[in-house]
PDB file of N, CA and C in Angstrom:
ATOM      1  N   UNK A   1      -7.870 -97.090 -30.182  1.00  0.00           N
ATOM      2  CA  UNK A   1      -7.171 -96.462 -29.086  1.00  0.00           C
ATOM      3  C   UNK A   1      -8.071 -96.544 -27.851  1.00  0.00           C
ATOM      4  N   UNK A   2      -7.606 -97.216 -27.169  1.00  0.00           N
ATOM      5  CA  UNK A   2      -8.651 -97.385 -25.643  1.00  0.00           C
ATOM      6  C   UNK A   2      -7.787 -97.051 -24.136  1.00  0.00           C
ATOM      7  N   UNK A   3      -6.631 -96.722 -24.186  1.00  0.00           N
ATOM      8  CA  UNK A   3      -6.374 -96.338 -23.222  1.00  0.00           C
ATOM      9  C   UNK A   3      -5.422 -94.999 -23.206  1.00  0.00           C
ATOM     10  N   UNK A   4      -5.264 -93.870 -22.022  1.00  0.00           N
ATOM     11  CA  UNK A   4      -4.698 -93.039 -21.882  1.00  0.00           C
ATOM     12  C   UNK A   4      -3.456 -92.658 -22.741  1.00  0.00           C
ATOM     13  N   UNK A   5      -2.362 -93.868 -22.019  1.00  0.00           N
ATOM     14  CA  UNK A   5      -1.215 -94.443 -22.788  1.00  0.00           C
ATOM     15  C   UNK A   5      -1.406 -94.418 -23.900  1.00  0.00           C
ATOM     16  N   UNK A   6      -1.928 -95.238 -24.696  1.00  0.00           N
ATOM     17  CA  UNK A   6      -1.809 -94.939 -25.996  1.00  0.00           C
ATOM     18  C   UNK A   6      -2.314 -93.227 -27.369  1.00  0.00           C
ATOM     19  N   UNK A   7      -3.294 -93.035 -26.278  1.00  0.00           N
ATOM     20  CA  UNK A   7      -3.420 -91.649 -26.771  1.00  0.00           C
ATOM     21  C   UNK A   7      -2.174 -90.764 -26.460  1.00  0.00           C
ATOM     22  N   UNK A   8      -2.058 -90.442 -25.461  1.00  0.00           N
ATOM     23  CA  UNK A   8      -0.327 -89.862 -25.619  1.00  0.00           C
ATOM     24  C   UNK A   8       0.954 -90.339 -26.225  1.00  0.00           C
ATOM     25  N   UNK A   9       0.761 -91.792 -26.864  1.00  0.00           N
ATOM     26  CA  UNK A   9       1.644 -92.031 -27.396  1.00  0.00           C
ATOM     27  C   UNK A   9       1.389 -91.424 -29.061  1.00  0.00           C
ATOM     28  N   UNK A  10       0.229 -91.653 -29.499  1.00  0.00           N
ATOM     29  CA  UNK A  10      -0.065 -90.858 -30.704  1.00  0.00           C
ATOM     30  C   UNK A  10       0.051 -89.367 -30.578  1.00  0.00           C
ATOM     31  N   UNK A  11      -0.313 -89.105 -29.659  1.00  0.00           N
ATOM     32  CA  UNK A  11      -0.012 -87.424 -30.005  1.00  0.00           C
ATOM     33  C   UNK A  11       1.567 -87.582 -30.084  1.00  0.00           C
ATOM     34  N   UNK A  12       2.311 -87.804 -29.318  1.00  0.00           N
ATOM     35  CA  UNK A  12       3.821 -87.982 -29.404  1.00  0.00           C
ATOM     36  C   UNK A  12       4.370 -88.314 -30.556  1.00  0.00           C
ATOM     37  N   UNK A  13       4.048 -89.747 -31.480  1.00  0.00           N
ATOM     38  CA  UNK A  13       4.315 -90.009 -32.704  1.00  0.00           C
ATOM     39  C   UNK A  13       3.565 -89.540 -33.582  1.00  0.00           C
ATOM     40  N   UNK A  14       2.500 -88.788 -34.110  1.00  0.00           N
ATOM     41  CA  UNK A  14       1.894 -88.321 -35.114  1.00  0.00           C
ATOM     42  C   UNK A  14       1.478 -86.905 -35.430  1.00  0.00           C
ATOM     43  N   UNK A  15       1.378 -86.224 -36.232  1.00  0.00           N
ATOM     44  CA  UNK A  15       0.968 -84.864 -37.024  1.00  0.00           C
ATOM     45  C   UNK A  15      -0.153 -84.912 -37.006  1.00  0.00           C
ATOM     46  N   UNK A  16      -0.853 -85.790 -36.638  1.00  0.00           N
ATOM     47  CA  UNK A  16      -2.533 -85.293 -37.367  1.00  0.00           C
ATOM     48  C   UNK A  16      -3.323 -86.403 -36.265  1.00  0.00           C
ATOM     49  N   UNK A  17      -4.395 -85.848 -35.764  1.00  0.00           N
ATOM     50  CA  UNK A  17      -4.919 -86.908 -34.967  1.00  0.00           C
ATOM     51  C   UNK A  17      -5.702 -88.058 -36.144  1.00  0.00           C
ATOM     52  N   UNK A  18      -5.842 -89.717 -35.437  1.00  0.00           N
ATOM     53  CA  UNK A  18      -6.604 -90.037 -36.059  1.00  0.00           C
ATOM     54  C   UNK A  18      -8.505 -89.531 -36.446  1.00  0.00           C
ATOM     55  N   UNK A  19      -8.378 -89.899 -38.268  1.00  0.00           N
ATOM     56  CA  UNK A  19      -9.976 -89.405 -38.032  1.00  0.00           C
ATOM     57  C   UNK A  19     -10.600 -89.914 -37.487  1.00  0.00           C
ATOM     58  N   UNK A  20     -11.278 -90.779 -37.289  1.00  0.00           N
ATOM     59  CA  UNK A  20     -11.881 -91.743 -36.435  1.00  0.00           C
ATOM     60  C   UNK A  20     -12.327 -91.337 -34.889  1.00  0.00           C
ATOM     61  N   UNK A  21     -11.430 -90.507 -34.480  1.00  0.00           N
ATOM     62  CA  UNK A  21     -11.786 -90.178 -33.277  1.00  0.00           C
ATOM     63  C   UNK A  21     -12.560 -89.090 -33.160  1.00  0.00           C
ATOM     64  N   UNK A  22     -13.768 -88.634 -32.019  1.00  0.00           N
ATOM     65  CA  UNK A  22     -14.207 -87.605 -31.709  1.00  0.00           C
ATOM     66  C   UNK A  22     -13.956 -86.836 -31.669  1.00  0.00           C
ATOM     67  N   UNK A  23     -14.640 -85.548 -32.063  1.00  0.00           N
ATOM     68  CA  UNK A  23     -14.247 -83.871 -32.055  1.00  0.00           C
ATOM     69  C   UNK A  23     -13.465 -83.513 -30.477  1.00  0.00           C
ATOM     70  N   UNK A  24     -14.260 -84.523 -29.617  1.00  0.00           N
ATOM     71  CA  UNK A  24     -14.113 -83.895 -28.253  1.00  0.00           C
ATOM     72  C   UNK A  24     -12.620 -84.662 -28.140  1.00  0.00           C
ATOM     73  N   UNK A  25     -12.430 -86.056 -28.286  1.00  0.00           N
ATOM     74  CA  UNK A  25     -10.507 -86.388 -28.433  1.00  0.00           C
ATOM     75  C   UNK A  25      -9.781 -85.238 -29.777  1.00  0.00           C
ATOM     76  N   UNK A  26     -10.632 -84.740 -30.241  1.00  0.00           N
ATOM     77  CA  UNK A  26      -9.636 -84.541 -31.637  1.00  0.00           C
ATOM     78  C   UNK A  26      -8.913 -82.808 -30.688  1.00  0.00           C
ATOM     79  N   UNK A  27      -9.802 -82.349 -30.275  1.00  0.00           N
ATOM     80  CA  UNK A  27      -9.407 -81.190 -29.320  1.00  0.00           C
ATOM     81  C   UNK A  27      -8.470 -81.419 -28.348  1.00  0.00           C
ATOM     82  N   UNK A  28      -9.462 -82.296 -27.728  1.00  0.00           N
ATOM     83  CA  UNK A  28      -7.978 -82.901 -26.290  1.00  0.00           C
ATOM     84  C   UNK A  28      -6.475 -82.882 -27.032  1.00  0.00           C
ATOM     85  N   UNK A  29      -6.299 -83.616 -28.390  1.00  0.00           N
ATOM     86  CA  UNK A  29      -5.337 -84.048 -28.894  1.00  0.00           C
ATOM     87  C   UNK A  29      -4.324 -82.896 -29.343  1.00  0.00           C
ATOM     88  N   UNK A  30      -4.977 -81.844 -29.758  1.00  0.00           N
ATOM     89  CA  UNK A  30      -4.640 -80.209 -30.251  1.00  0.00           C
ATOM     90  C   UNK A  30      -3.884 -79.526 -29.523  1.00  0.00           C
ATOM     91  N   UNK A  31      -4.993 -80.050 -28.060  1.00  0.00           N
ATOM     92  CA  UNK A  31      -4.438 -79.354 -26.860  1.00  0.00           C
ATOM     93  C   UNK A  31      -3.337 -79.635 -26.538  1.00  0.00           C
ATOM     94  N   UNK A  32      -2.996 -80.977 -25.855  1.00  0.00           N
ATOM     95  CA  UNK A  32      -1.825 -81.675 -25.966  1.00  0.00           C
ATOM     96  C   UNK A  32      -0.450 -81.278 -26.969  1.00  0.00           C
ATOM     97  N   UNK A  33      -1.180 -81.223 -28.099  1.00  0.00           N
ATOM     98  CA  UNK A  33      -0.127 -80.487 -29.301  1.00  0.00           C
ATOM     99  C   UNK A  33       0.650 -79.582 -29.250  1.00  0.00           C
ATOM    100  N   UNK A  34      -0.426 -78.660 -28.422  1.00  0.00           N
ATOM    101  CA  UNK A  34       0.236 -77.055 -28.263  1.00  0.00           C
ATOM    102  C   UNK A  34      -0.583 -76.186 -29.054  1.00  0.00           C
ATOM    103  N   UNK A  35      -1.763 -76.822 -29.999  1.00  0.00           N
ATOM    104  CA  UNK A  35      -2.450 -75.468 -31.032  1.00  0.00           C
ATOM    105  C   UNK A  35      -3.713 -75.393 -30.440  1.00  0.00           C
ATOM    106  N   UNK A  36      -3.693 -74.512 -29.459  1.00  0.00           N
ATOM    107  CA  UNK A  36      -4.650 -74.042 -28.443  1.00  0.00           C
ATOM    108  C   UNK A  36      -5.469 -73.884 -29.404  1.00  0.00           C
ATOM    109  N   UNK A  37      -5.343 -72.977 -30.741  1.00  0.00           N
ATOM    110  CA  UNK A  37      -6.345 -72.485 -30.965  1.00  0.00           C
ATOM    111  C   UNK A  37      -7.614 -73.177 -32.064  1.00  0.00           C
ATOM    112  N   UNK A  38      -6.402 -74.356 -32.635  1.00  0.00           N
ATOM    113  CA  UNK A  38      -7.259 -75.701 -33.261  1.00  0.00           C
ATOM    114  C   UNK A  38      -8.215 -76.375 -32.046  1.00  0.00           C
ATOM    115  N   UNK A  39      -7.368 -76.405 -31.436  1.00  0.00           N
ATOM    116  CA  UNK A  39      -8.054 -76.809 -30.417  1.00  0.00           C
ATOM    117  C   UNK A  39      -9.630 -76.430 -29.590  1.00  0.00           C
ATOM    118  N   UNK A  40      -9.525 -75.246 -29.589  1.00  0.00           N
ATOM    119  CA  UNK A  40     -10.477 -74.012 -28.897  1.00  0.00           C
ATOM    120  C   UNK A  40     -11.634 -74.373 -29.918  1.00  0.00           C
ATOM    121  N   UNK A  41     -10.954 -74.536 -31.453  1.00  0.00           N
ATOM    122  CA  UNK A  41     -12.293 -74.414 -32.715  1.00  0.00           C
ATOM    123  C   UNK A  41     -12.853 -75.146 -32.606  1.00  0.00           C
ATOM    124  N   UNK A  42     -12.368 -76.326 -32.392  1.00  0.00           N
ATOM    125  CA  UNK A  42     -13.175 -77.936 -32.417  1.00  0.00           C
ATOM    126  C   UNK A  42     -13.963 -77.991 -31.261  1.00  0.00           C
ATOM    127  N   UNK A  43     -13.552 -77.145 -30.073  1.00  0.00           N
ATOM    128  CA  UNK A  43     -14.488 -77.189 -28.970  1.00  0.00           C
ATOM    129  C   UNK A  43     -15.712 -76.389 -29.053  1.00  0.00           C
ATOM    130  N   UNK A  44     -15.111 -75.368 -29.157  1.00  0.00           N
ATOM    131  CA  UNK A  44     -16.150 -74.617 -29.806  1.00  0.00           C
ATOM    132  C   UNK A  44     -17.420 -74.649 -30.261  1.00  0.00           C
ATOM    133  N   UNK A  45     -17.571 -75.771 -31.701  1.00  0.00           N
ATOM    134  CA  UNK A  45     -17.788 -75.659 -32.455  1.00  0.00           C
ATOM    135  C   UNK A  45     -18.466 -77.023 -32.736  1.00  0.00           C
ATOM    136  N   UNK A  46     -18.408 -77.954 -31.302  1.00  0.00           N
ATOM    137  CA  UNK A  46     -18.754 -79.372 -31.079  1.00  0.00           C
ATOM    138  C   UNK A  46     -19.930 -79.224 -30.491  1.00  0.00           C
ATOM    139  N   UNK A  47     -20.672 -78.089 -30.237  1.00  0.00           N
ATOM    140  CA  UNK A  47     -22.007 -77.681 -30.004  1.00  0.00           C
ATOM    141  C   UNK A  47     -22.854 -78.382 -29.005  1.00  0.00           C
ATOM    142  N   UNK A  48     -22.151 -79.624 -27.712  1.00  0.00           N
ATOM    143  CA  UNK A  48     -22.692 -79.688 -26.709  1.00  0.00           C
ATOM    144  C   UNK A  48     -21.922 -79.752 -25.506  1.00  0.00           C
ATOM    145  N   UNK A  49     -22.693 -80.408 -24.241  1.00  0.00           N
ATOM    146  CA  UNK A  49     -22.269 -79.887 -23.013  1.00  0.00           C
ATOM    147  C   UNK A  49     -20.785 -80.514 -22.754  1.00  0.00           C
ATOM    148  N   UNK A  50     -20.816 -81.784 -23.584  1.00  0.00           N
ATOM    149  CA  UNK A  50     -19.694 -82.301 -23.409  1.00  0.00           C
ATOM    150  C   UNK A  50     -18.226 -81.032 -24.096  1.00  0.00           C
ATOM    151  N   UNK A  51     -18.368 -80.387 -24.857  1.00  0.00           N
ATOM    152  CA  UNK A  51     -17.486 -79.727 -26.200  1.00  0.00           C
ATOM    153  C   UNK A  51     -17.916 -78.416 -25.018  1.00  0.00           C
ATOM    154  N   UNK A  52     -18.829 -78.190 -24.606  1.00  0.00           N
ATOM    155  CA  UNK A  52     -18.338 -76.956 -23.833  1.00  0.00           C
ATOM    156  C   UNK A  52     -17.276 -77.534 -22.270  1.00  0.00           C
ATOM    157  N   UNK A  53     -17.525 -78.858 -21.561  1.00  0.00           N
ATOM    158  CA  UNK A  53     -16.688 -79.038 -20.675  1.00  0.00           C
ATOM    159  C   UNK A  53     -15.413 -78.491 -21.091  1.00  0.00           C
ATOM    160  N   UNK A  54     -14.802 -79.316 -22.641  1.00  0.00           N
ATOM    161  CA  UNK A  54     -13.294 -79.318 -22.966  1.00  0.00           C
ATOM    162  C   UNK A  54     -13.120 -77.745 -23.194  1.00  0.00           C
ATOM    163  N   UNK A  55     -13.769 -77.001 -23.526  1.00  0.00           N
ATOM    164  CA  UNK A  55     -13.854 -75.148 -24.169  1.00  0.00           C
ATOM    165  C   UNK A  55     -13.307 -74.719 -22.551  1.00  0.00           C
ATOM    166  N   UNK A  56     -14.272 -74.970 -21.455  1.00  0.00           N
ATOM    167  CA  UNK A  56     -13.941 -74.540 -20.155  1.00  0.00           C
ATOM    168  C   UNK A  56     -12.501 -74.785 -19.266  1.00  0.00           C
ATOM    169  N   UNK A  57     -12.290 -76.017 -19.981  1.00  0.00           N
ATOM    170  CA  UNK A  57     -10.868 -76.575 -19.426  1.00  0.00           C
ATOM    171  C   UNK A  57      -9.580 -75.651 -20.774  1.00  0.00           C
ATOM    172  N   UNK A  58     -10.065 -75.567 -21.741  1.00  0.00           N
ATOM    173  CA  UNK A  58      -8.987 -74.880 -22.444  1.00  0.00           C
ATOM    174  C   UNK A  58      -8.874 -73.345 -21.988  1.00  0.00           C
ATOM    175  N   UNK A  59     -10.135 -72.965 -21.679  1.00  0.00           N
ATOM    176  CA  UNK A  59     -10.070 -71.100 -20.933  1.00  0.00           C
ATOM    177  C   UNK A  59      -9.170 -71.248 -19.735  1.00  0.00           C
ATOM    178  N   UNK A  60      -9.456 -72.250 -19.284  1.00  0.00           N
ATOM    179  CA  UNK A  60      -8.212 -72.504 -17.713  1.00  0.00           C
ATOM    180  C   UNK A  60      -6.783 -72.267 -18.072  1.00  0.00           C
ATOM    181  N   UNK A  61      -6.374 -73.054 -19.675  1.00  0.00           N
ATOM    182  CA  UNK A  61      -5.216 -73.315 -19.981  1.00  0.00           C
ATOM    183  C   UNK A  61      -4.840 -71.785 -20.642  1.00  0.00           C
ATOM    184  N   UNK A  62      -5.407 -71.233 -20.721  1.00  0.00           N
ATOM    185  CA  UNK A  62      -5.314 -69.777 -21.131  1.00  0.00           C
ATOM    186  C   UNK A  62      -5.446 -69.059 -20.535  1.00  0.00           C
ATOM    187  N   UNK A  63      -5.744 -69.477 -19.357  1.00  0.00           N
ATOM    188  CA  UNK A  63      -5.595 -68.056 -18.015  1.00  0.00           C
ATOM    189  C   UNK A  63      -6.551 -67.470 -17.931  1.00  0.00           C
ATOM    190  N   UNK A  64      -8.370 -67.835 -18.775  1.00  0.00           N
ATOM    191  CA  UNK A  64      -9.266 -66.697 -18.830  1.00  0.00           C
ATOM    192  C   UNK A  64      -9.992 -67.437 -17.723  1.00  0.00           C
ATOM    193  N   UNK A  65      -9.761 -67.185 -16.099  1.00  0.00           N
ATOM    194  CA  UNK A  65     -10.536 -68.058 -15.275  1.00  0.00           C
ATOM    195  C   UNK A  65     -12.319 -67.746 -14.910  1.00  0.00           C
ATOM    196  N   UNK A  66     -12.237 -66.724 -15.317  1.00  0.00           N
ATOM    197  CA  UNK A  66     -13.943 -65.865 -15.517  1.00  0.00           C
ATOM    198  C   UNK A  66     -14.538 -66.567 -17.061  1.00  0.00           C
ATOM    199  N   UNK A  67     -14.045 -66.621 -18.233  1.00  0.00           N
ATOM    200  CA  UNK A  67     -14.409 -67.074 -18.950  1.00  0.00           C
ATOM    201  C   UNK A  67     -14.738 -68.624 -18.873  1.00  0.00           C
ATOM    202  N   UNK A  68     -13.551 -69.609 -18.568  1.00  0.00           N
ATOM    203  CA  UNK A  68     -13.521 -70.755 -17.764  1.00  0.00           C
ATOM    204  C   UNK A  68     -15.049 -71.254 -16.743  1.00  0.00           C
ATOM    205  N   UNK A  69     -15.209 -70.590 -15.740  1.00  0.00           N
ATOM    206  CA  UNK A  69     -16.210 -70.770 -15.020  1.00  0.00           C
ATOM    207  C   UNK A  69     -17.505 -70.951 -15.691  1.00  0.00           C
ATOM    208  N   UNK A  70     -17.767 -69.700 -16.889  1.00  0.00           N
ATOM    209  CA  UNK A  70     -18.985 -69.562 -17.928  1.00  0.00           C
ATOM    210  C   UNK A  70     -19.242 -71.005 -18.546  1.00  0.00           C
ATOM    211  N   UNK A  71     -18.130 -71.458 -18.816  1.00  0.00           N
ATOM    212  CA  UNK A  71     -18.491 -73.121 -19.624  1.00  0.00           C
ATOM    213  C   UNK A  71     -18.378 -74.150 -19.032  1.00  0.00           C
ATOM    214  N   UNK A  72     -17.913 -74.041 -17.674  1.00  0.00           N
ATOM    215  CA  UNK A  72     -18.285 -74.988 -16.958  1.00  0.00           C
ATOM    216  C   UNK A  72     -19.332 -74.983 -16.485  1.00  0.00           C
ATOM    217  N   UNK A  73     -20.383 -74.298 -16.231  1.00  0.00           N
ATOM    218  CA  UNK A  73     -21.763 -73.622 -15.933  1.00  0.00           C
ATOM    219  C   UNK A  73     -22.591 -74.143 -16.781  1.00  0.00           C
ATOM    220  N   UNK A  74     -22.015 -73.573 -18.440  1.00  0.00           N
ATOM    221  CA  UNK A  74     -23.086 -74.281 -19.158  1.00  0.00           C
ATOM    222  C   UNK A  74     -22.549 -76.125 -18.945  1.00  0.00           C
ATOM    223  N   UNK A  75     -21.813 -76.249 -19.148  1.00  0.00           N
ATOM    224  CA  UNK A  75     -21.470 -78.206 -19.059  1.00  0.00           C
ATOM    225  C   UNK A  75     -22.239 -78.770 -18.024  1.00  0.00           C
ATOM    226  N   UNK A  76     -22.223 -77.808 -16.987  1.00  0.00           N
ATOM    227  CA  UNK A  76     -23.125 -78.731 -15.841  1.00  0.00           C
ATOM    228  C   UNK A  76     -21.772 -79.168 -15.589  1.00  0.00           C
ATOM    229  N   UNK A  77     -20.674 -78.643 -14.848  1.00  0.00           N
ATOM    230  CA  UNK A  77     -19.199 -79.101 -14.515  1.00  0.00           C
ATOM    231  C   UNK A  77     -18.855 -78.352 -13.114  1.00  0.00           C
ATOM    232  N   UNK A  78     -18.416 -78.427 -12.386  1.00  0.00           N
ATOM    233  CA  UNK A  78     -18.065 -77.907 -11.380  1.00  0.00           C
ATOM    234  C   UNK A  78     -16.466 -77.115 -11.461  1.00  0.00           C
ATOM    235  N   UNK A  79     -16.745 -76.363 -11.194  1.00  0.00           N
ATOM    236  CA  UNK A  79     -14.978 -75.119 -11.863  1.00  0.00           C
ATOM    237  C   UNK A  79     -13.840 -75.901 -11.272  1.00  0.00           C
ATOM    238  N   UNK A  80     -13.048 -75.888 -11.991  1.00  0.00           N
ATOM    239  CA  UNK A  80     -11.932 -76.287 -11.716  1.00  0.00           C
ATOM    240  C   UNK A  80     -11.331 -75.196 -10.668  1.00  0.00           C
ATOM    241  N   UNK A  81     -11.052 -75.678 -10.016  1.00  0.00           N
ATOM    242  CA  UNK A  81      -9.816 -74.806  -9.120  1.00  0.00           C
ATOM    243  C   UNK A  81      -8.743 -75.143  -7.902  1.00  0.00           C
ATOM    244  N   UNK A  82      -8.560 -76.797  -7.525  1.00  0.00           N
ATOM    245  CA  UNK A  82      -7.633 -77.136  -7.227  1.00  0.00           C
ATOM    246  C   UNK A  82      -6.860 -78.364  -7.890  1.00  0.00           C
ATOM    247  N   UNK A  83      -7.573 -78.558  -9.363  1.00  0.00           N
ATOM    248  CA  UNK A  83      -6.443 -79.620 -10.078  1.00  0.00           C
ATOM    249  C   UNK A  83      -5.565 -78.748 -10.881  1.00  0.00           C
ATOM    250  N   UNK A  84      -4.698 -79.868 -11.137  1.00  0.00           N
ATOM    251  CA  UNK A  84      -3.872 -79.646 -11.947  1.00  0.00           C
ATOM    252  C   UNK A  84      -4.425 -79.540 -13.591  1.00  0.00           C
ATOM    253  N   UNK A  85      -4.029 -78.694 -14.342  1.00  0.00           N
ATOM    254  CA  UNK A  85      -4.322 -78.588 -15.702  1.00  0.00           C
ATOM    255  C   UNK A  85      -4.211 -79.984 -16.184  1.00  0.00           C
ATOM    256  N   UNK A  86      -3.002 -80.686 -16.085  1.00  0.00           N
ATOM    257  CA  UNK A  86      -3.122 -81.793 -16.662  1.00  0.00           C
ATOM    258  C   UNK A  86      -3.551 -83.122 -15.904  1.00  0.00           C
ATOM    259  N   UNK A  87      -4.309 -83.208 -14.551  1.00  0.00           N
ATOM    260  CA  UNK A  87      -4.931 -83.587 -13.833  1.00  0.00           C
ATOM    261  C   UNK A  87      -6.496 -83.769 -14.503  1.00  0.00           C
ATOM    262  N   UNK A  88      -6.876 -82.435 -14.853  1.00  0.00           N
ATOM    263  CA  UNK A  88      -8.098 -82.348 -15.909  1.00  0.00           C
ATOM    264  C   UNK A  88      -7.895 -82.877 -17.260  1.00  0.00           C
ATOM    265  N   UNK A  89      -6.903 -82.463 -17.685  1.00  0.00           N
ATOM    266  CA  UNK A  89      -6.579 -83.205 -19.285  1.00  0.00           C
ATOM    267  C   UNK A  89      -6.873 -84.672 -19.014  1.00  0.00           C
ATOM    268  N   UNK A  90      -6.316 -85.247 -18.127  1.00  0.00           N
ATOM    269  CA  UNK A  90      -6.328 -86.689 -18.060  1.00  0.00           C
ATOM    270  C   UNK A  90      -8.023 -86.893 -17.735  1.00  0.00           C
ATOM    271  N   UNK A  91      -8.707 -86.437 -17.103  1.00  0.00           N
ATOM    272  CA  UNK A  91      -9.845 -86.530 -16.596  1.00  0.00           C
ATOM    273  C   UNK A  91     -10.776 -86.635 -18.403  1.00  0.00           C
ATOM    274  N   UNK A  92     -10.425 -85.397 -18.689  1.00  0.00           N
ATOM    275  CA  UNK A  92     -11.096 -85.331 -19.633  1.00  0.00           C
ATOM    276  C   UNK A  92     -10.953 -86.774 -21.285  1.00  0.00           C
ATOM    277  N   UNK A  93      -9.425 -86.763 -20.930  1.00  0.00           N
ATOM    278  CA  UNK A  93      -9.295 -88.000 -21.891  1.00  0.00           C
ATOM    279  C   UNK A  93      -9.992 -89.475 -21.604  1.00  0.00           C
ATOM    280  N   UNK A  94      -9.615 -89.655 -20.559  1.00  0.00           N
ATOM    281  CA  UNK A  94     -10.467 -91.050 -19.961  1.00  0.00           C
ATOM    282  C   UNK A  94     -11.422 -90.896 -20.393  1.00  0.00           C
ATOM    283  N   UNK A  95     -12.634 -90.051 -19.732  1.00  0.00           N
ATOM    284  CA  UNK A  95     -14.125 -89.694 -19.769  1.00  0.00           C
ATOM    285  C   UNK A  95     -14.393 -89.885 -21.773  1.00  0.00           C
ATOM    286  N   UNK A  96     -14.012 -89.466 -22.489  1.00  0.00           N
ATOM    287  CA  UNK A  96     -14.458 -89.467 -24.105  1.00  0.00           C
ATOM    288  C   UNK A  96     -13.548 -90.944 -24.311  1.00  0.00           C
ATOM    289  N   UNK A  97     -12.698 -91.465 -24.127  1.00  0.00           N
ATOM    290  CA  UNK A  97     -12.083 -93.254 -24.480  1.00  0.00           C
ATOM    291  C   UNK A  97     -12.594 -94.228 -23.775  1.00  0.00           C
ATOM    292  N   UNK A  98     -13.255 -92.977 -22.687  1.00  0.00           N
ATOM    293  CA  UNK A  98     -14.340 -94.496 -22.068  1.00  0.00           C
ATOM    294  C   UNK A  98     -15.667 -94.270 -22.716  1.00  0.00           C
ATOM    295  N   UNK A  99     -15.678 -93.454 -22.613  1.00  0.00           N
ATOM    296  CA  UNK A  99     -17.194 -92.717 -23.943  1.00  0.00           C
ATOM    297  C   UNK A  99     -17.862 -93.751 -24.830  1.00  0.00           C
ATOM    298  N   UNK A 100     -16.706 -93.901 -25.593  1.00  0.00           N
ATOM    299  CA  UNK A 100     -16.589 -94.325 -27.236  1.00  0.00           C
ATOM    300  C   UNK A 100     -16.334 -95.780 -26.823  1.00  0.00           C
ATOM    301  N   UNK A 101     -15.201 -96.589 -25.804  1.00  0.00           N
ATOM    302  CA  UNK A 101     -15.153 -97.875 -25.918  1.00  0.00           C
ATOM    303  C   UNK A 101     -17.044 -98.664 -25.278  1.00  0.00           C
TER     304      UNK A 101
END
């Protein structure tokens, strides 16, 4: 999977992300899903600056914008506050499929 497009086309056609992909896509992918909170775990729980960026962008998607700011702080990220949620989603997908290619 190397481009945008096709990652949204898998989340669209499939139940389960591929394994193969990174904790930090496997979250993005969750997110996308709708299971914030699969989502939140894998970020969580991906234990660097990159896995706290996606944690900071999911507190956005949850409305905790004080919490939000905290992990963009630790990421070394600059707060979101005039994109679009899915302006960042996309940001964030590119950034880990360009990662990995």
């Amino acid at each position: 999977m190397t481009s945008l497009d096709e990652f949204v086309t898998a989340i669209e056609s499939q139940d389960e992300p591929d394994s193969n992909l990174s904790d930090c896509l496997k979250s993005l992918w969750w997110s996308q899903k709708g299971d914030w909170e699969r989502a939140h775990g894998i970020a969580q729980d991906e234990g660097s600056q990159e896995g706290d960026w996606i944690h900071a962008y999911l507190h956005r998607v949850e409305g905790d914008l004080g919490n939000a700011a905290y992990w963009y702080n630790r990421a070394s990220r600059p707060v979101k506050r005039n994109e679009s949620l899915q302006e960042e989603w996309n940001e964030l997908v590119m950034h880990f499929l360009t990662e990995v290619a």
